[in-house]
Protein backbone atom coordinates (compact mmCIF):
# COMPACT_ATOMS: atom_id res chain seq x y z
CA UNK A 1 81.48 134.88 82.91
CA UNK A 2 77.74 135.00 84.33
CA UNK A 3 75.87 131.99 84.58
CA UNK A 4 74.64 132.31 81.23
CA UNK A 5 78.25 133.19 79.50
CA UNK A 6 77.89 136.10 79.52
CA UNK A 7 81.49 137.99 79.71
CA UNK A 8 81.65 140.95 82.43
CA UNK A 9 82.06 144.44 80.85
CA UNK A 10 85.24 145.82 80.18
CA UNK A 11 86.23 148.59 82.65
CA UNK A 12 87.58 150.66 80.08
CA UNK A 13 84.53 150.12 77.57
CA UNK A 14 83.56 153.58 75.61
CA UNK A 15 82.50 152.52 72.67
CA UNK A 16 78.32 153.38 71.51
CA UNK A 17 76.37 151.26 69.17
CA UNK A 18 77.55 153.37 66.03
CA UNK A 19 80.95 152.75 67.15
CA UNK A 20 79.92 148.92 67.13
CA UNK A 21 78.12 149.47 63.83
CA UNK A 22 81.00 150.82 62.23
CA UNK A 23 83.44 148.11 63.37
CA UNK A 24 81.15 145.76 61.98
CA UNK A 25 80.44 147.72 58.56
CA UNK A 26 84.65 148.04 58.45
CA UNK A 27 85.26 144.36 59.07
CA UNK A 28 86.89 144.47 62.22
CA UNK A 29 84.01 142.39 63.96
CA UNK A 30 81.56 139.86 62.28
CA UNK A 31 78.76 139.84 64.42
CA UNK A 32 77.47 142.41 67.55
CA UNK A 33 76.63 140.69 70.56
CA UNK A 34 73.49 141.60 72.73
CA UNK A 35 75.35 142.25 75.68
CA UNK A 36 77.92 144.35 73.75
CA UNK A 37 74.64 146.96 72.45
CA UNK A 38 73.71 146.89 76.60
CA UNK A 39 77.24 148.04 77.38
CA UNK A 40 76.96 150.73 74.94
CA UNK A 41 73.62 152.01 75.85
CA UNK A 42 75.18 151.98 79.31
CA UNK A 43 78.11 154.27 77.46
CA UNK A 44 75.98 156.64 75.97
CA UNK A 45 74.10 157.40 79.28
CA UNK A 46 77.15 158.00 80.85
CA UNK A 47 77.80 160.58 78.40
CA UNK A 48 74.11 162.76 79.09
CA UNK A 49 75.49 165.44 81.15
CA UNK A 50 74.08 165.63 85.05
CA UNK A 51 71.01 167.24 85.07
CA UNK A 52 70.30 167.39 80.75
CA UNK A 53 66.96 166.44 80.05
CA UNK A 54 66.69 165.35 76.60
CA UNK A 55 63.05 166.48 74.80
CA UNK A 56 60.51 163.72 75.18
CA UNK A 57 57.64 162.95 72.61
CA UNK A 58 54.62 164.94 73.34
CA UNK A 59 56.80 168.09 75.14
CA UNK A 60 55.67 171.29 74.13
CA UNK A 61 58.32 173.51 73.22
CA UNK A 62 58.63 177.33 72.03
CA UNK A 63 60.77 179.12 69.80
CA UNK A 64 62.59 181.58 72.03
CA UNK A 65 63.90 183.37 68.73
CA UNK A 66 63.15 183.76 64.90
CA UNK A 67 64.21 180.22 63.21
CA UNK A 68 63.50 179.57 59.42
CA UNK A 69 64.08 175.72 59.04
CA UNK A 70 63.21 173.21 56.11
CA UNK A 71 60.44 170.80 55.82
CA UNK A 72 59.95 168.02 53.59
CA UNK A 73 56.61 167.27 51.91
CA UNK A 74 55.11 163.91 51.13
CA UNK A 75 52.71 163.92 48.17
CA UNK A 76 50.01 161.13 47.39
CA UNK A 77 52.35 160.65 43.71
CA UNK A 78 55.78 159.13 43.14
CA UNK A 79 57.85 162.00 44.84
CA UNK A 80 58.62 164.47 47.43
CA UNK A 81 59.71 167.87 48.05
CA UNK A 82 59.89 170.89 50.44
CA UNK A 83 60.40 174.11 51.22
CA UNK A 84 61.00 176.93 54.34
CA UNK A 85 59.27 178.34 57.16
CA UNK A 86 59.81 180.85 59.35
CA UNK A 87 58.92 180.50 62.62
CA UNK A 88 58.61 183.28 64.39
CA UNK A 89 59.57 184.08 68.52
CA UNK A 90 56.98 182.87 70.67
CA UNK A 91 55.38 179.60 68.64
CA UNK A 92 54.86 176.70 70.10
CA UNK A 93 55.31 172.98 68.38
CA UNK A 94 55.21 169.91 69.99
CA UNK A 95 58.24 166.89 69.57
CA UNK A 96 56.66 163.89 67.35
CA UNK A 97 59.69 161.86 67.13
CA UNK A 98 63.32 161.56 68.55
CA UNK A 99 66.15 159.44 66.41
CA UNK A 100 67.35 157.92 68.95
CA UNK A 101 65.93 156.78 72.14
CA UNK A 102 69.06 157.07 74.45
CA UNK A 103 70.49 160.10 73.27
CA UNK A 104 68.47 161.74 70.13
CA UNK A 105 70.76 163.72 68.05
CA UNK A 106 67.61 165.23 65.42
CA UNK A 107 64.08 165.75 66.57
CA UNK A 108 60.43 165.98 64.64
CA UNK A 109 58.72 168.90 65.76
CA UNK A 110 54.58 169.27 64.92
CA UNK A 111 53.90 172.91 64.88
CA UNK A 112 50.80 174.23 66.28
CA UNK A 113 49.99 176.09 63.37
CA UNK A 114 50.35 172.77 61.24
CA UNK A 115 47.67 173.06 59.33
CA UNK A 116 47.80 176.68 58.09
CA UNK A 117 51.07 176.03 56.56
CA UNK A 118 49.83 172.29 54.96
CA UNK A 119 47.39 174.72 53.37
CA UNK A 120 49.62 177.48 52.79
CA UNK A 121 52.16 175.04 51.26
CA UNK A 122 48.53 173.60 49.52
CA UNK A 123 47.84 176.80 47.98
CA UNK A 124 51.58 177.52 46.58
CA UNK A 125 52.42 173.78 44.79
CA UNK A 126 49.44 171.76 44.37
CA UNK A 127 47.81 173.54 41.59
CA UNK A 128 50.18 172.91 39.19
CA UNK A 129 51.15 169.02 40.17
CA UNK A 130 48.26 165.65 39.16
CA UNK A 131 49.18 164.88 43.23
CA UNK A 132 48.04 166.13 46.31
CA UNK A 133 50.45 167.36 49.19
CA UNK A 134 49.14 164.79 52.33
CA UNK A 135 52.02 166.09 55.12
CA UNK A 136 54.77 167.71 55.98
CA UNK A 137 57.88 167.04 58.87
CA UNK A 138 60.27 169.33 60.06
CA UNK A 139 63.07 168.22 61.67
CA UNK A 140 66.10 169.51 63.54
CA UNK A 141 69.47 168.71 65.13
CA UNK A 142 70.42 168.63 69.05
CA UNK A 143 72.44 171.68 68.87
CA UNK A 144 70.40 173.87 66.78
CA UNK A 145 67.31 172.38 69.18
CA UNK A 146 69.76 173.63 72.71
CA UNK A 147 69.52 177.09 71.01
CA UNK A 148 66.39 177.84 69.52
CA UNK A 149 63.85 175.98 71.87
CA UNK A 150 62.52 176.28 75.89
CA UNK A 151 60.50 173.76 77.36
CA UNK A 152 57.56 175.28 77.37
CA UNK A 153 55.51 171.85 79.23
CA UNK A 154 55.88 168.46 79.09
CA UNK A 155 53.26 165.51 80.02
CA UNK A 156 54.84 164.34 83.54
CA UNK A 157 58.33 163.08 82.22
């Protein structure tokens, strides 16, 4: 133990904060210690392969093929919806929002041409609802990302 008690880490620790989580949400551990969500941050890096660079917030990337994905709408009522793009080879969108700050496993993407498909989207659904459309978010997983995306710049990360 450290001078403030806290324990050394395990040499054979591999377990990541969901891991933790889940041993907590199963019962086999009451509470998660600090330390214990450092060692498993610690984990996870270990895991990035040598030389992976995740997608930051404010990257640029580009579709380097045809993609249609889903996006969600939120609407100034009680609900939300959606519906599909495509996106075509070529666009560019930037990254809003990673779930996950070590190792992001879904990312928000911003498309350039946001605003024609609010309106698009607009022009399609709002005339027949008492609410207004006020944004939309598209989102994606890591592996779909590794395939369909290039860096196209990033701000100095």
């Amino acid at each position: 133990m450290s001078k403030l008690n806290i324990p050394v880490k395990p040499k054979d620790w591999c377990l990541t904060y969901e891991d933790l989580k889940q041993e907590a949400k199963s019962g086999k551990r009451k509470t998660i210690r600090r330390y214990e969500i450092e060692w498993a941050n610690e984990y996870e890096k270990s895991l990035i392969p040598k030389g992976y660079r995740y997608p930051h917030i404010d990257d640029v990337y580009v579709f380097n093929q045809e993609l249609t994905l889903f996006f969600s709408s939120q609407w100034s009522g009680p609900w939300g919806s959606g519906d599909y793009y495509t996106f075509q080879k070529g666009m560019k969108c930037q990254i809003t929002y990673g779930d996950n700050i070590i190792r992001p496993e879904r990312f928000y993407l911003r498309p350039f041409n946001y605003e024609e498909i609010l309106d698009d989207y607009r022009r399609k659904y709002d005339p027949f609802r008492p609410y207004r459309c006020t944004n939309i978010s598209f989102n994606i997983y890591k592996e779909e990302f590794d395939k369909y995306f290039e860096l196209y710049n990033s701000d100095s990360h």
